[in-house]
Protein backbone atom coordinates (compact mmCIF):
# COMPACT_ATOMS: atom_id res chain seq x y z
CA UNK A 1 105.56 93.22 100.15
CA UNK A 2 105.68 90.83 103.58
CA UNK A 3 107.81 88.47 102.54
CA UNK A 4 110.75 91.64 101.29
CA UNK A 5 112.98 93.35 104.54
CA UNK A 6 112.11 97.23 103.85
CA UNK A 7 115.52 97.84 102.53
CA UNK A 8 114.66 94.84 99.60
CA UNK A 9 110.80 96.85 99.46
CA UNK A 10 112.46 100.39 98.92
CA UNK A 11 114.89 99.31 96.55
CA UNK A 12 112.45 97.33 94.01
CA UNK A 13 111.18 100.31 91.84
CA UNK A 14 114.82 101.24 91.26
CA UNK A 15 115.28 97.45 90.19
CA UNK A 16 112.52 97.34 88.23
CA UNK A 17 113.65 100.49 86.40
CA UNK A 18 116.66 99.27 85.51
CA UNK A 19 118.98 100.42 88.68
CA UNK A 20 122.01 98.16 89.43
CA UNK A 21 121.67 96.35 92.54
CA UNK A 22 124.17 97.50 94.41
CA UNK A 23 123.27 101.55 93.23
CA UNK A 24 118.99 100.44 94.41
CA UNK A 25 120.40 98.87 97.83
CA UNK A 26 122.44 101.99 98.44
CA UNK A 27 119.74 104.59 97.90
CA UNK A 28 117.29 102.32 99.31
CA UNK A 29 119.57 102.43 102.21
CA UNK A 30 120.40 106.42 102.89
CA UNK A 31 116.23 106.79 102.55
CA UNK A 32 115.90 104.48 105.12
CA UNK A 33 118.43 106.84 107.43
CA UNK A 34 116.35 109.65 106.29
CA UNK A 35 113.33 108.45 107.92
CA UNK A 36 115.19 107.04 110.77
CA UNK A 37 114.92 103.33 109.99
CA UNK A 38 119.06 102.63 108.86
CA UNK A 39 118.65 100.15 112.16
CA UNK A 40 115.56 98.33 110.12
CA UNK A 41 116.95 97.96 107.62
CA UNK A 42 116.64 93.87 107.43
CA UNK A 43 113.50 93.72 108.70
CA UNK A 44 110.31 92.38 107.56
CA UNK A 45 106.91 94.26 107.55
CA UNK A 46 105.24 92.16 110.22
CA UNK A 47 108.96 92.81 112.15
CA UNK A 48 107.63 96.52 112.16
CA UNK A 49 105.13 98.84 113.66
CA UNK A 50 102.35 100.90 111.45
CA UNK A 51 104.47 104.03 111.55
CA UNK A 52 107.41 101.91 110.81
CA UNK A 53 105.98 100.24 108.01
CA UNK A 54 104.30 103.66 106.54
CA UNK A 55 107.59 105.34 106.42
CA UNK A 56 109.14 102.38 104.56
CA UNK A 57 106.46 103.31 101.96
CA UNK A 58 107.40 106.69 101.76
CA UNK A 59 110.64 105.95 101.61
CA UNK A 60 109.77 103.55 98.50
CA UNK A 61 108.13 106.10 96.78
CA UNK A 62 110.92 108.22 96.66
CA UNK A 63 113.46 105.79 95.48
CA UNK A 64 113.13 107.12 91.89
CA UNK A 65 113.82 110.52 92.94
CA UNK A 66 110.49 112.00 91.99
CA UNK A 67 109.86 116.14 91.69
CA UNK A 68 106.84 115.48 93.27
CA UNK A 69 105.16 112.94 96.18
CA UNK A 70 101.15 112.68 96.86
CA UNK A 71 100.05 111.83 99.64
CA UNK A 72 96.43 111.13 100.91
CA UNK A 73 96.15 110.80 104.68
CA UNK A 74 99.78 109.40 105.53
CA UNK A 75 99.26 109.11 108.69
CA UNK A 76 95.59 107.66 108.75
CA UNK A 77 95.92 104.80 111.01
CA UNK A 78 98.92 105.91 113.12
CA UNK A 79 98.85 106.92 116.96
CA UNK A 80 100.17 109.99 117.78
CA UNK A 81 104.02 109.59 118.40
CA UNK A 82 104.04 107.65 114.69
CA UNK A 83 102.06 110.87 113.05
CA UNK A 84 104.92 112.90 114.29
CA UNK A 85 107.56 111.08 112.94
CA UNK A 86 106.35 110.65 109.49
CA UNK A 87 105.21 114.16 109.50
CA UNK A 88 108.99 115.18 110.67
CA UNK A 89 110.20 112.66 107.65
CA UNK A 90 107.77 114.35 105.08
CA UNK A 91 109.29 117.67 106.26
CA UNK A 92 113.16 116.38 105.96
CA UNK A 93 112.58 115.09 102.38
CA UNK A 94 110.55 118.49 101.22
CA UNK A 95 114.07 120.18 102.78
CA UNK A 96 117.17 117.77 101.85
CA UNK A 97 115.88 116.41 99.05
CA UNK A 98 113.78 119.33 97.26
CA UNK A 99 110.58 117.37 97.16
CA UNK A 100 107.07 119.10 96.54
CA UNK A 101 105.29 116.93 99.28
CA UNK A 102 101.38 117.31 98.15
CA UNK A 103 99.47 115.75 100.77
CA UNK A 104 95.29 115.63 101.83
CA UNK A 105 94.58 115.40 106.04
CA UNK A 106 91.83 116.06 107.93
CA UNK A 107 93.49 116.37 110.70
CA UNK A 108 94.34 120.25 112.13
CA UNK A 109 97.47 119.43 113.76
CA UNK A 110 99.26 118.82 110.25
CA UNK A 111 98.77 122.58 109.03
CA UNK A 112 101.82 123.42 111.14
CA UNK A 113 103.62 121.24 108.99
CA UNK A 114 102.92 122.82 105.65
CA UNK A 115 104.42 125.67 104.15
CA UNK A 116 101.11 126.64 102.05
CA UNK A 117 97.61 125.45 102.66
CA UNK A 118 94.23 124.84 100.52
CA UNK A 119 91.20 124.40 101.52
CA UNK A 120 88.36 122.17 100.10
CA UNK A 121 84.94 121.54 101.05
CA UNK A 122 82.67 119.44 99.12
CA UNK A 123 85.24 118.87 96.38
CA UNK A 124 85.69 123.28 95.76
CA UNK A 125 88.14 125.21 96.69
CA UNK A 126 87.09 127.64 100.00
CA UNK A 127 90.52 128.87 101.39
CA UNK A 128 93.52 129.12 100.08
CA UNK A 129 96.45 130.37 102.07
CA UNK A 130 99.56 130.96 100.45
């Protein structure tokens, strides 16, 4: 939301679940460290570049503390230096915080970041590689 600072934007599904302020701010703030925006904390969305912004989202959707985070093309509209980073963060959350991190890419590149692959083409599975 562009008018919330990310930490406000992370925390508000913990709010709106019932999360005391103060307990929603915190986690809102060690998720924001995760994905290396602690420093950004206070900023706004137009204060922040795409890959900024996108890992703010990620960030959100793991405020709950979900098993399980899906992903379609997170790094769509990012240059290359921002794909890396939110790759890395996908990576750091599948390892510190035990997240199955289920996400769709065309592009190559992102197979070294996965642990097991699938294949689709035309909506069937082709070649899976587990």
């Amino acid at each position: 939301l562009p008018e919330l600072t990310a930490a406000e934007n992370v925390a508000l599904p913990a709010l709106m679940r019932g999360a005391r302020r103060w307990s929603a701010r915190a986690r809102a703030d060690d998720l924001l460290a995760l994905v290396d925006l602690g420093d950004r904390a206070d900023h706004r969305p137009n204060e922040m570049s795409g890959g900024q912004q996108q890992r703010v989202a990620i960030a959100r959707a793991l405020v709950n503390r979900p098993g399980i985070l899906f992903a379609d093309e997170p790094t769509g509209n990012l240059d290359s230096r921002a794909t890396e980073t939110v790759m890395e963060a996908l990576v750091r959350m599948n390892q510190e915080l035990g997240v199955t991190i289920v996400f769709v890419s065309h592009d190559p590149d992102h197979r070294d970041y996965a642990s097991d692959l699938v294949y689709l083409r035309d909506g069937r599975l082709v070649e899976p590689y587990f």
